[in-house]
C-alpha atoms as a PDB file:
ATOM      1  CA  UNK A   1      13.764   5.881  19.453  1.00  0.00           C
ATOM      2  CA  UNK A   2      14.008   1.845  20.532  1.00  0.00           C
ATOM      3  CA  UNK A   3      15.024  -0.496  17.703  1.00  0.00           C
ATOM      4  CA  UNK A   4      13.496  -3.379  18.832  1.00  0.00           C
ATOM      5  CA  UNK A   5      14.315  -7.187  16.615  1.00  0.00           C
ATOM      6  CA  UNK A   6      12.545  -9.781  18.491  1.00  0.00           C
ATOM      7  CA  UNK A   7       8.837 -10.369  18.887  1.00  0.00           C
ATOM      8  CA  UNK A   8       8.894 -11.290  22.782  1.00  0.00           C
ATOM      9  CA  UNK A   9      10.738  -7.854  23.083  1.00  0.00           C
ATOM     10  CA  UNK A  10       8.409  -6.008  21.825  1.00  0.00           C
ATOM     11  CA  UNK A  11       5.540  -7.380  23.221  1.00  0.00           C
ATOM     12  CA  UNK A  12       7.317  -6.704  26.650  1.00  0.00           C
ATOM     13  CA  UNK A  13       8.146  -3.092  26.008  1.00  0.00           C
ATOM     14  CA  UNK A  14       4.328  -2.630  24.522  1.00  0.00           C
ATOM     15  CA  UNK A  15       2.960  -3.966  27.759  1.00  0.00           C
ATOM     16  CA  UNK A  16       5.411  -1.314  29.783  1.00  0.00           C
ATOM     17  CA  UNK A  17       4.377   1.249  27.850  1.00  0.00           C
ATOM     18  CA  UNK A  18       0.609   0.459  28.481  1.00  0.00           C
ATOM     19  CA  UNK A  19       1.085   0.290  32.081  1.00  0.00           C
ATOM     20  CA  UNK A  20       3.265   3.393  32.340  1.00  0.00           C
ATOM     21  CA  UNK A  21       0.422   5.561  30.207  1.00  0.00           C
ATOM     22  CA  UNK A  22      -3.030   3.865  31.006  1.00  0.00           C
ATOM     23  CA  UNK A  23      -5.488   4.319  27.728  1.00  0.00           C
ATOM     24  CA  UNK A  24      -2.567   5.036  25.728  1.00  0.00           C
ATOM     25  CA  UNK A  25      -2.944   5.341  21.769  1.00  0.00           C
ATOM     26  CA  UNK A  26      -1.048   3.259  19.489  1.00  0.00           C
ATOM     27  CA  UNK A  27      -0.307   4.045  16.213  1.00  0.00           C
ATOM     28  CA  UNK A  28       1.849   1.468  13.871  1.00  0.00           C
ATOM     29  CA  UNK A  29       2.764   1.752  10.183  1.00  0.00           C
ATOM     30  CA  UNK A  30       3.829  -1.533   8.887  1.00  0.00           C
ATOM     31  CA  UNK A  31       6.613  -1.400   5.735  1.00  0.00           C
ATOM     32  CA  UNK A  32       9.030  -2.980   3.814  1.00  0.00           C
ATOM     33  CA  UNK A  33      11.421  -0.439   4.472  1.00  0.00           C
ATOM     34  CA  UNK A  34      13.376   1.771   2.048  1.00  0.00           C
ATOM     35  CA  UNK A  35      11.630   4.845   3.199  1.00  0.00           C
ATOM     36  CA  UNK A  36      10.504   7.678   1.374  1.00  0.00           C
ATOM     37  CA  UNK A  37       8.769  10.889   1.680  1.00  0.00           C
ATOM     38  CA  UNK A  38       5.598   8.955   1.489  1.00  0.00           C
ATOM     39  CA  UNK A  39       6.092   6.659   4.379  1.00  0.00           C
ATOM     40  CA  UNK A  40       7.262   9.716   6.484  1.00  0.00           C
ATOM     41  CA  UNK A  41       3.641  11.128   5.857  1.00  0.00           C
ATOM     42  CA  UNK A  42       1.984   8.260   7.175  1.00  0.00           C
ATOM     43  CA  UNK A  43       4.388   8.173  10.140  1.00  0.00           C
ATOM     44  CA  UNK A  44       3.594  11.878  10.623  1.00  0.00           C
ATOM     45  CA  UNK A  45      -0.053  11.139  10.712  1.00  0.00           C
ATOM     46  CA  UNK A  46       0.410   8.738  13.665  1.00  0.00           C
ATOM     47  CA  UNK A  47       2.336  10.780  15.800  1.00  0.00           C
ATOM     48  CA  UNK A  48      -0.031  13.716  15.477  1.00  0.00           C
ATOM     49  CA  UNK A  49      -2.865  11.425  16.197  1.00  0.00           C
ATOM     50  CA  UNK A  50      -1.630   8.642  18.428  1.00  0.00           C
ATOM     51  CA  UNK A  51       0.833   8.646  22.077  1.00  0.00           C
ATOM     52  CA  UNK A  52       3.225   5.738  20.718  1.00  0.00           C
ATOM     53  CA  UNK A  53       4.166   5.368  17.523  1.00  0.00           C
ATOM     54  CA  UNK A  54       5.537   2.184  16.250  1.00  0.00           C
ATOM     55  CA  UNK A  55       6.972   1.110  12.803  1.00  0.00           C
ATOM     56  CA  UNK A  56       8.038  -2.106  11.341  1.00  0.00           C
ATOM     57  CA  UNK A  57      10.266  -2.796   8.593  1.00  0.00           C
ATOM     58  CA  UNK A  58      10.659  -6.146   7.430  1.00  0.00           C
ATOM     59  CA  UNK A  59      10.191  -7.541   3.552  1.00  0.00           C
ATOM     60  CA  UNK A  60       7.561 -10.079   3.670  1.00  0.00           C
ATOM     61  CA  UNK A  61       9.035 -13.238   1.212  1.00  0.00           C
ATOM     62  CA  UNK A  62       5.046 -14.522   1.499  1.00  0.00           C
ATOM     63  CA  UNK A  63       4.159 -12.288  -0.759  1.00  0.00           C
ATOM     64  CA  UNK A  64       6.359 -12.310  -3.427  1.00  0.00           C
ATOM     65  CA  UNK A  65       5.918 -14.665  -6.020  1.00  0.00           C
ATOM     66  CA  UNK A  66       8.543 -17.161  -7.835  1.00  0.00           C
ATOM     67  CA  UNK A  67       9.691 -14.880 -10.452  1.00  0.00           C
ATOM     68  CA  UNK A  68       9.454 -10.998  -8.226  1.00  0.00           C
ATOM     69  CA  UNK A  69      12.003  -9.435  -6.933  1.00  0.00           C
ATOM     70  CA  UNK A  70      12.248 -10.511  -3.335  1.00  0.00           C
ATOM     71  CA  UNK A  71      15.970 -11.231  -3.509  1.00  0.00           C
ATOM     72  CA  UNK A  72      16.655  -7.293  -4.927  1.00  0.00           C
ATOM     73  CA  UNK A  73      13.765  -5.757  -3.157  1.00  0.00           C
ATOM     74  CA  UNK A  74      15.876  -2.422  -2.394  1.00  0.00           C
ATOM     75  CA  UNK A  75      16.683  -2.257   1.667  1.00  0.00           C
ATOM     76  CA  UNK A  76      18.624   0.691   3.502  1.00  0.00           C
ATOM     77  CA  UNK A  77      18.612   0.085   7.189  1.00  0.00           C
ATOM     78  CA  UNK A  78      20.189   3.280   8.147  1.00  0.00           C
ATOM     79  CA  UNK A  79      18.405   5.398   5.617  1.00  0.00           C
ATOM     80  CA  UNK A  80      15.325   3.909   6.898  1.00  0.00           C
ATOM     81  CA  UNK A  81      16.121   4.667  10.545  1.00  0.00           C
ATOM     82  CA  UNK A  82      17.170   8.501  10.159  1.00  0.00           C
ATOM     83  CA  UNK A  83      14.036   9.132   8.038  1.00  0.00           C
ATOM     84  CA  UNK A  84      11.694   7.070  11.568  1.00  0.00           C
ATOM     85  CA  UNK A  85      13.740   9.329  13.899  1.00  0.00           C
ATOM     86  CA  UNK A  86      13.394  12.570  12.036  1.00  0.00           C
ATOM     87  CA  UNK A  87       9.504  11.382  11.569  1.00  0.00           C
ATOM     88  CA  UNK A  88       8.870  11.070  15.572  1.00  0.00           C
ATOM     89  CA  UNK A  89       8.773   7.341  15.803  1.00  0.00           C
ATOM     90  CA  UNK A  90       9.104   5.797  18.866  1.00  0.00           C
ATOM     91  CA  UNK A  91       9.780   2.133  18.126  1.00  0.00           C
ATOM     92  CA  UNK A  92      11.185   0.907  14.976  1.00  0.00           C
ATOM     93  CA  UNK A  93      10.470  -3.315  14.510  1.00  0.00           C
ATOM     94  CA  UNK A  94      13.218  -4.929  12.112  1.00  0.00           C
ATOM     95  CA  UNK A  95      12.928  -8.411  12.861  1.00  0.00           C
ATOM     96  CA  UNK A  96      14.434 -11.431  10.366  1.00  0.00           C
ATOM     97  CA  UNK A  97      12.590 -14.053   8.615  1.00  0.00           C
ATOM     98  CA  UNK A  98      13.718 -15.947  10.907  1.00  0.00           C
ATOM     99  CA  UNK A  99      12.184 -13.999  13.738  1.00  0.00           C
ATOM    100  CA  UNK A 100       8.561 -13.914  11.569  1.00  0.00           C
ATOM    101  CA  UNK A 101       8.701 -17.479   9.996  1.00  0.00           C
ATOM    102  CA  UNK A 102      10.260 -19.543  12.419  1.00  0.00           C
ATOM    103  CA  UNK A 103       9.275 -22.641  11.316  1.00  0.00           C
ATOM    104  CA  UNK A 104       6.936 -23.296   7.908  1.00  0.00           C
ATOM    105  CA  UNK A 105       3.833 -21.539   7.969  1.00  0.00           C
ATOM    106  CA  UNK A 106       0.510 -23.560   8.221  1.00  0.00           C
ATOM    107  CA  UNK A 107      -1.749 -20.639   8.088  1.00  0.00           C
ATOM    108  CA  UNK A 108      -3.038 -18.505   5.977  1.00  0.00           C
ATOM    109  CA  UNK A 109      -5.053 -15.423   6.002  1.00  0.00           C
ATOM    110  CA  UNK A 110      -6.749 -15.616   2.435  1.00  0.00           C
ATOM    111  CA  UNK A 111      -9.837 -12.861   1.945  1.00  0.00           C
ATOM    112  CA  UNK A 112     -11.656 -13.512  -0.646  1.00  0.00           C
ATOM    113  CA  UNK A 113     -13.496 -11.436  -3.863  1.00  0.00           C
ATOM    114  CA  UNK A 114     -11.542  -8.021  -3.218  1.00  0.00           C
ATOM    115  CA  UNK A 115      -7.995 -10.267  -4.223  1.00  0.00           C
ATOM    116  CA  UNK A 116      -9.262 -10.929  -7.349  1.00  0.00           C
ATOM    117  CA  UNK A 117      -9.089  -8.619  -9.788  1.00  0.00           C
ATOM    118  CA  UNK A 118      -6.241  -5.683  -9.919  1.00  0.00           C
ATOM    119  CA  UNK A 119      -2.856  -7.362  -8.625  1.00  0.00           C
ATOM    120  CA  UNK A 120      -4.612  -9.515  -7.297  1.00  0.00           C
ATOM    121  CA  UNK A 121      -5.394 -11.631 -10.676  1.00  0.00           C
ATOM    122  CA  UNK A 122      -1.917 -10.900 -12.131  1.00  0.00           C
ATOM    123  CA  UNK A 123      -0.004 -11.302  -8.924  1.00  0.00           C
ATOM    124  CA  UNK A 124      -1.577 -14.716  -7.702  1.00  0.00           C
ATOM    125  CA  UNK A 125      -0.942 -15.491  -3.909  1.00  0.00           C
ATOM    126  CA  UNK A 126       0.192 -11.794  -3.445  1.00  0.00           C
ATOM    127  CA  UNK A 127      -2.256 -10.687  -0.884  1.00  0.00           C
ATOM    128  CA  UNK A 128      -2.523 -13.812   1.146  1.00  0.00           C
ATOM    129  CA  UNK A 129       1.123 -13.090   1.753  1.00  0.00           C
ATOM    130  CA  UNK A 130       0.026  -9.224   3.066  1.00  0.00           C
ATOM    131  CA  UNK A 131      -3.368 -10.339   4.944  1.00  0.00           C
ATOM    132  CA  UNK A 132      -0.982 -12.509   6.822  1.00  0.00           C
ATOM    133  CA  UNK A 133       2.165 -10.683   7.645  1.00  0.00           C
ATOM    134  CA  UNK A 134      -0.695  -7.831   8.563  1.00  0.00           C
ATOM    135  CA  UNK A 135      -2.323  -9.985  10.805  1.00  0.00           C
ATOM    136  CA  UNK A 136       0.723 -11.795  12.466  1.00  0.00           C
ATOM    137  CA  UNK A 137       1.832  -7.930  12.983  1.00  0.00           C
ATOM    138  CA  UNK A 138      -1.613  -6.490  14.271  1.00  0.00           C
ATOM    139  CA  UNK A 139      -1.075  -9.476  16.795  1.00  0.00           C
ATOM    140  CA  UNK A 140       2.122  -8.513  17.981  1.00  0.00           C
ATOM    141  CA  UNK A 141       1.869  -4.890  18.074  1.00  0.00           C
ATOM    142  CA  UNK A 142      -2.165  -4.381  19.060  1.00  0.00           C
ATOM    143  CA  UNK A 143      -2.325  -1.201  17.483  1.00  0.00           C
ATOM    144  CA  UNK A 144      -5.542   0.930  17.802  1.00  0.00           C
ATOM    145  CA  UNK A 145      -4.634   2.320  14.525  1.00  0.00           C
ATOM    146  CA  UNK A 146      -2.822   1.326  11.297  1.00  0.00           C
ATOM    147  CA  UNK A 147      -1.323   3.965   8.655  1.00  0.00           C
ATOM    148  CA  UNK A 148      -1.333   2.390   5.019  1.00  0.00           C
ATOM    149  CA  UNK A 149      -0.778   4.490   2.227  1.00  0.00           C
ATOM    150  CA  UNK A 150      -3.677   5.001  -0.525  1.00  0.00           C
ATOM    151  CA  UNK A 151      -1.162   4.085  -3.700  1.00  0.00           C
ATOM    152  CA  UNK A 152      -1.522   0.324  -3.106  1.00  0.00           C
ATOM    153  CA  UNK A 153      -5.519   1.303  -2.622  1.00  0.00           C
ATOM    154  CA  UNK A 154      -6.196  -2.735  -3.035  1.00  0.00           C
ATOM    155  CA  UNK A 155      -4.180  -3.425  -0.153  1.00  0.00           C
ATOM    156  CA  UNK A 156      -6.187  -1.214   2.040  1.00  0.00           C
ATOM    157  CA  UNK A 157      -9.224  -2.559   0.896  1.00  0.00           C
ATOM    158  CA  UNK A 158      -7.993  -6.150   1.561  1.00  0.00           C
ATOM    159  CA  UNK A 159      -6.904  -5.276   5.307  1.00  0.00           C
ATOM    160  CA  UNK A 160     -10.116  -3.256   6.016  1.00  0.00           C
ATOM    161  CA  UNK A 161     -12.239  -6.532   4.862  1.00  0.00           C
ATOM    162  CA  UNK A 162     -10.003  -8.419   6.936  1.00  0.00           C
ATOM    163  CA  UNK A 163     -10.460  -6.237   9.745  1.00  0.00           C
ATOM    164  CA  UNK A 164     -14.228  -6.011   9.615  1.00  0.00           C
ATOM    165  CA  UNK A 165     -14.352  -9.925   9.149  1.00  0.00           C
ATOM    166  CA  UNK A 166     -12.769 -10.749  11.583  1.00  0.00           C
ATOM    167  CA  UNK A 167     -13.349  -8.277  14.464  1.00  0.00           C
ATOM    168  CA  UNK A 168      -9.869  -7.009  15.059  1.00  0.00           C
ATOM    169  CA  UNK A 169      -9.609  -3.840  17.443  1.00  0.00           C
ATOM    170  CA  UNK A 170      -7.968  -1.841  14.893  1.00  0.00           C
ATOM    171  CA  UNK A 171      -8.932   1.221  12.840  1.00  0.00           C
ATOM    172  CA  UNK A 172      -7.280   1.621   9.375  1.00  0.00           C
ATOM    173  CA  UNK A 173      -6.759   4.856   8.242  1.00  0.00           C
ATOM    174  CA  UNK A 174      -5.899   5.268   5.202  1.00  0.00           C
ATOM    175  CA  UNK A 175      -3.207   8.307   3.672  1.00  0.00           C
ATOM    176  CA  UNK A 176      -2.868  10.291   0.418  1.00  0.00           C
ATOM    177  CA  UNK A 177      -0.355   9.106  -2.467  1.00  0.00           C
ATOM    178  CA  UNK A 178       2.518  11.663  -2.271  1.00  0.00           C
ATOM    179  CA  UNK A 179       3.972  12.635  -5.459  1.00  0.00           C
ATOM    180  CA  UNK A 180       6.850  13.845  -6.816  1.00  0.00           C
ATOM    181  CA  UNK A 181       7.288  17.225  -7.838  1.00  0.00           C
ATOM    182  CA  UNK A 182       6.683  15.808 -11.693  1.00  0.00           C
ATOM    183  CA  UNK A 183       3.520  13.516 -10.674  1.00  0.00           C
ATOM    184  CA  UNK A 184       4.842  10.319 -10.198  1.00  0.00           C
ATOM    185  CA  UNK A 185       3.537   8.153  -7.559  1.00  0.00           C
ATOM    186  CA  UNK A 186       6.590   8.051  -4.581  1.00  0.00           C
ATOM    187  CA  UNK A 187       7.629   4.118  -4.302  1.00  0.00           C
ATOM    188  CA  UNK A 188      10.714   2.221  -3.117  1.00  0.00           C
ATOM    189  CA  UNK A 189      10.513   0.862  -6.827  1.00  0.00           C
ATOM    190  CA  UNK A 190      11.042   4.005  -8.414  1.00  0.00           C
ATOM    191  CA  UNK A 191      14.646   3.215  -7.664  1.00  0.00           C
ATOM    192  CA  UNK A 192      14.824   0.610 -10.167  1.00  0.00           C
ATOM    193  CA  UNK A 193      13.916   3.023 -13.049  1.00  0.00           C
ATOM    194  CA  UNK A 194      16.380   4.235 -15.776  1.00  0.00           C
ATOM    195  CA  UNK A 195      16.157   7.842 -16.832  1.00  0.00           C
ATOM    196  CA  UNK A 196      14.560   6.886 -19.765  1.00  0.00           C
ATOM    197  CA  UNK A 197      11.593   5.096 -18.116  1.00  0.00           C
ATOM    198  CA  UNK A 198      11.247   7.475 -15.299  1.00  0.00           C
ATOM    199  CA  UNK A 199      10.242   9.737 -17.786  1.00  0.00           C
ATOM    200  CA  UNK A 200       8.173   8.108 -19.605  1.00  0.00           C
ATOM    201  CA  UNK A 201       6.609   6.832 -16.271  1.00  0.00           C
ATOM    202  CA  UNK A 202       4.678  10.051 -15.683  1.00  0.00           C
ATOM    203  CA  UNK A 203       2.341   9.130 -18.523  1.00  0.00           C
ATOM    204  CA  UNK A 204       0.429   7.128 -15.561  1.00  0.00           C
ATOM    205  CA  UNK A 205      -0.290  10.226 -13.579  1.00  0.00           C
ATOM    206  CA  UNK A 206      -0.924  12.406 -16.587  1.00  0.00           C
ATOM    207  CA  UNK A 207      -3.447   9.212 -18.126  1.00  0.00           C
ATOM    208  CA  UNK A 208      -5.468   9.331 -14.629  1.00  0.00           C
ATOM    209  CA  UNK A 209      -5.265  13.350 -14.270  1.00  0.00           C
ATOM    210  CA  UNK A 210      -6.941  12.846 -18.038  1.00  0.00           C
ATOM    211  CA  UNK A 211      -8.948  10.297 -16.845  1.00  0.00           C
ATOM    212  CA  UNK A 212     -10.263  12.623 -13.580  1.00  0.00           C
ATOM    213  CA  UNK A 213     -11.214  15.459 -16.236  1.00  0.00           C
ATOM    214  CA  UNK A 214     -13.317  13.420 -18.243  1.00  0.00           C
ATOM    215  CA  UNK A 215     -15.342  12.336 -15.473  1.00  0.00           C
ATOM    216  CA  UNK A 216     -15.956  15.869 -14.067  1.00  0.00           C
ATOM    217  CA  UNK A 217     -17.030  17.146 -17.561  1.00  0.00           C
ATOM    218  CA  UNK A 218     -19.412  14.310 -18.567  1.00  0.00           C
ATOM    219  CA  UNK A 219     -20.291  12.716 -14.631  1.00  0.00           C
ATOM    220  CA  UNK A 220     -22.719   9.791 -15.093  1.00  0.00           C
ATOM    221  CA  UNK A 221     -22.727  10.202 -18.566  1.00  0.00           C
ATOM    222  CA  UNK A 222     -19.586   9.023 -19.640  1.00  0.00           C
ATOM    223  CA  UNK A 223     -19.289   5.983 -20.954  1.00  0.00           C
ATOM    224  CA  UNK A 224     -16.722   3.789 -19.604  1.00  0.00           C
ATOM    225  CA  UNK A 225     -15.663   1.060 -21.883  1.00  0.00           C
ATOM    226  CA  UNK A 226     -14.111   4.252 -24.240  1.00  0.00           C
ATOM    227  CA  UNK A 227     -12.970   5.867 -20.948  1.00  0.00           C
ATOM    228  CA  UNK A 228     -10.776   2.736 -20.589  1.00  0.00           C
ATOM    229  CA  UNK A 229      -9.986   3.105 -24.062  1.00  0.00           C
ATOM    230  CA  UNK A 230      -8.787   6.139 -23.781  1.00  0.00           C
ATOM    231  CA  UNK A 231      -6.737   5.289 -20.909  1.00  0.00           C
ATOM    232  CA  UNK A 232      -5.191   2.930 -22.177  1.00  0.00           C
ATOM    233  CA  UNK A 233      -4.106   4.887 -25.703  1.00  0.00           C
ATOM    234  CA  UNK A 234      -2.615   7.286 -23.270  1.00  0.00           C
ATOM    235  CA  UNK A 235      -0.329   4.951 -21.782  1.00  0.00           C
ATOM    236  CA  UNK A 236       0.637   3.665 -24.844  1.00  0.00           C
ATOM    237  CA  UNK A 237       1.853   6.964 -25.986  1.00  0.00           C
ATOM    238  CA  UNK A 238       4.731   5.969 -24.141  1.00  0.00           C
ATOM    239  CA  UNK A 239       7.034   3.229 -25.935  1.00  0.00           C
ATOM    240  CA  UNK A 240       8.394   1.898 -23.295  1.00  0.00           C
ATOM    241  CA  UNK A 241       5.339   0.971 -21.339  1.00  0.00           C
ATOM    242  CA  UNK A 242       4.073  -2.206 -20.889  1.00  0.00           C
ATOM    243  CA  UNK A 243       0.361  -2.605 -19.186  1.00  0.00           C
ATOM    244  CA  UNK A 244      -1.023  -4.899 -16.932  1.00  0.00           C
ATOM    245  CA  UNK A 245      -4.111  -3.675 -16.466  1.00  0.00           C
ATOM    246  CA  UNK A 246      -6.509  -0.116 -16.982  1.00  0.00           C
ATOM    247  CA  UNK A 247      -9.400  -1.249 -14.756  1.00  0.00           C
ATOM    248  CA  UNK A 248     -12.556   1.266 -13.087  1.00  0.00           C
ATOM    249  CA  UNK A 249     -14.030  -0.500 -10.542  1.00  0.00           C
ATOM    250  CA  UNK A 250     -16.452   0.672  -7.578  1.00  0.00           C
ATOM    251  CA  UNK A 251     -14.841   1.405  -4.202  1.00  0.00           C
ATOM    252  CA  UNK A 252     -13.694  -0.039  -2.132  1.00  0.00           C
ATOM    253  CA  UNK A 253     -15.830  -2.876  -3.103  1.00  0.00           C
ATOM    254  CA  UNK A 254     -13.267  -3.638  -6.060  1.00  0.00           C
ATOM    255  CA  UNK A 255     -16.826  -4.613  -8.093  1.00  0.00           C
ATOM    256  CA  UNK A 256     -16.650  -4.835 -11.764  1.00  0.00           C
ATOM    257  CA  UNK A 257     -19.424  -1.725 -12.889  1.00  0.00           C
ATOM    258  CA  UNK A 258     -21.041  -0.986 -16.328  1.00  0.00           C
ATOM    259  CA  UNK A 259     -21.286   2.708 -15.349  1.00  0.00           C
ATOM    260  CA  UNK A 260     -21.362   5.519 -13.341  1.00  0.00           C
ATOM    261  CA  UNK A 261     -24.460   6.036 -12.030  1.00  0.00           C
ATOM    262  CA  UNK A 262     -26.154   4.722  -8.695  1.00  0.00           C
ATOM    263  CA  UNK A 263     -22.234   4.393  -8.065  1.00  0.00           C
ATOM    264  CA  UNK A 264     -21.040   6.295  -5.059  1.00  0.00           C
ATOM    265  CA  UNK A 265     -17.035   6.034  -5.123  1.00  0.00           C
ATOM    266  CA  UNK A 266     -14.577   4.770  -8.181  1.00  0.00           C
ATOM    267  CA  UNK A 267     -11.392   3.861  -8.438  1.00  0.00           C
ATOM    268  CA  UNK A 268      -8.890   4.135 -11.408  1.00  0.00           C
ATOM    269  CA  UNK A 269      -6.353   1.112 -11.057  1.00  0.00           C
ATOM    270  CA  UNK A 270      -3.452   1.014 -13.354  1.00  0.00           C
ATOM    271  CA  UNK A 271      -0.445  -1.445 -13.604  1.00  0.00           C
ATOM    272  CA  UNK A 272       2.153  -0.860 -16.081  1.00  0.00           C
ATOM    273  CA  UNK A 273       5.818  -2.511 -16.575  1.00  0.00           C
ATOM    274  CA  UNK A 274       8.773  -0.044 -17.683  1.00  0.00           C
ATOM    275  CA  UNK A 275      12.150  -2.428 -18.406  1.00  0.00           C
ATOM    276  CA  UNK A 276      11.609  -4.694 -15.181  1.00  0.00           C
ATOM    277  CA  UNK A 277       9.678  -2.548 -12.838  1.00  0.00           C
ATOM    278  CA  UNK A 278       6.546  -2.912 -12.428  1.00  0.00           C
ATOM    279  CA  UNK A 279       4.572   0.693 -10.812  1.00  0.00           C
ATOM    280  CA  UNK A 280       1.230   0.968  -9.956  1.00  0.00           C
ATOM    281  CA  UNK A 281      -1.013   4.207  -9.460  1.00  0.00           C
ATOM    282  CA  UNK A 282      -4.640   5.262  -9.126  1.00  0.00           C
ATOM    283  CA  UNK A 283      -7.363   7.685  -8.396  1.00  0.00           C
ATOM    284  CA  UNK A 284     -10.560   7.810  -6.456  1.00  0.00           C
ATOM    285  CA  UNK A 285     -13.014   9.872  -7.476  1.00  0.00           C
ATOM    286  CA  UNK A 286     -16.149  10.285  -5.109  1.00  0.00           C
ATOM    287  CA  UNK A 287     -19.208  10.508  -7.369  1.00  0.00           C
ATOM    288  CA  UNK A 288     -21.812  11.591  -4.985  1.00  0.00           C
END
């Protein structure tokens, strides 16, 4: 496994690779680093699917706002490499800021409607930040595929538009949420949880498991203003949550609907804040 810091050096050792297997298959899983179980997955899914697989690790300060937690954004180089090896990886990115922002940054990739509601609305700026840190990466690394897990389910929708909109060679593919053994979501943030709000913190994957049922007993009939509802009262059950937002949208169109039917895919977004961390989780349900 290369660990690779610079952007000229891997470019260089992407072209060798190229010419030493003609039609090669990339596969690259951009990250922030502080790997779990869930970014081994997607890493896994690459290497059984693609001939070189590369993975970057670098916290992106464009999309972090004023007031989040760029500064203690958890990072563990060394953790993060033994979990690439053990995952087959065959080049691991970690440039700086330096490296990626060189000088101040002019342009921005901004995609427009599917940014607007979820963390989108509450996190303002957020995924201009991730449309271009994805794009300056796609750029660099000219994957023919890209692994993004399905937790941040915005995010994927926000690249794919990207991609579409802009014609860039690159398939997105996108990977299951992996769970803990208890439900909750895997996330680099779960770190930041006390004991007493990583347990309540399960009340988001119990809410949407609730959420699920509902919609399988009732299908087009339910109505979804007092499916929110009862969402939301869920959540609440725990004290120490705090919510963002309950939202059902269509997807991956992110469009605001008034019900089930005609509808062919759904997704349950939630946000909530226990202490200072902030967790999101979801479900998609396909209707049809």
């Amino acid at each position: 496994m290369q660990t690779i810091h610079t952007i000229h050096e891997l470019r260089s050792a992407v072209k060798q690779a190229k010419i030493d297997q003609p039609g090669i298959r990339i596969g690259f899983v951009p990250t922030m680093g502080f790997l779990h179980k869930g970014h081994a997955s997607l890493l896994e899914a690459a290497r059984t699917q693609c001939d070189l697989v590369i993975l970057s690790i670098f916290v992106n300060p464009l999309q972090f706002g004023p007031n989040e937690d760029f500064e203690r954004y958890p990072r563990n180089e060394e953790g993060d490499l033994a979990v690439a090896k053990a995952a087959g990886t065959d080049i691991v990115f970690l440039p700086s800021v330096e490296e990626m922002y060189p000088q101040q940054t002019r342009t921005i990739v901004s995609v427009s409607q599917v940014t607007e509601r979820l963390c989108g609305a509450s996190r303002p700026g957020h995924f201009d930040g991730v449309a271009t840190i994805v794009s300056k990466l796609f750029n660099i690394v000219q994957p023919d595929a890209a692994y993004f897990g399905l937790k941040d389910a915005q995010q994927i929708a926000v690249i794919t538009q990207m991609v579409n909109d802009l014609n860039m060679p690159v398939e997105i593919i996108p990977c299951p949420i992996l769970r803990e053994s208890d439900g909750l979501a895997m996330s680099s943030r779960n770190v930041y949880l006390q004991p007493d709000e990583r347990k309540q913190a399960l009340v988001l994957s119990a809410s949407l498991q609730m959420a699920e049922g509902l919609i399988r007993e009732q299908h087009t009939n339910i109505d979804l203003t007092m499916l929110n509802e009862k969402i939301t009262r869920s959540i609440q059950q725990a004290p120490l949550a705090v919510i963002d937002y309950v939202e059902i949208l269509a997807y991956p169109s992110l469009e605001t609907i008034s019900s089930l039917k005609n509808v062919e895919q759904i997704i349950i977004a939630l946000a909530v804040k226990f202490g200072k961390t902030r967790l999101i989780d979801n479900i998609i349900i396909r209707l049809v």
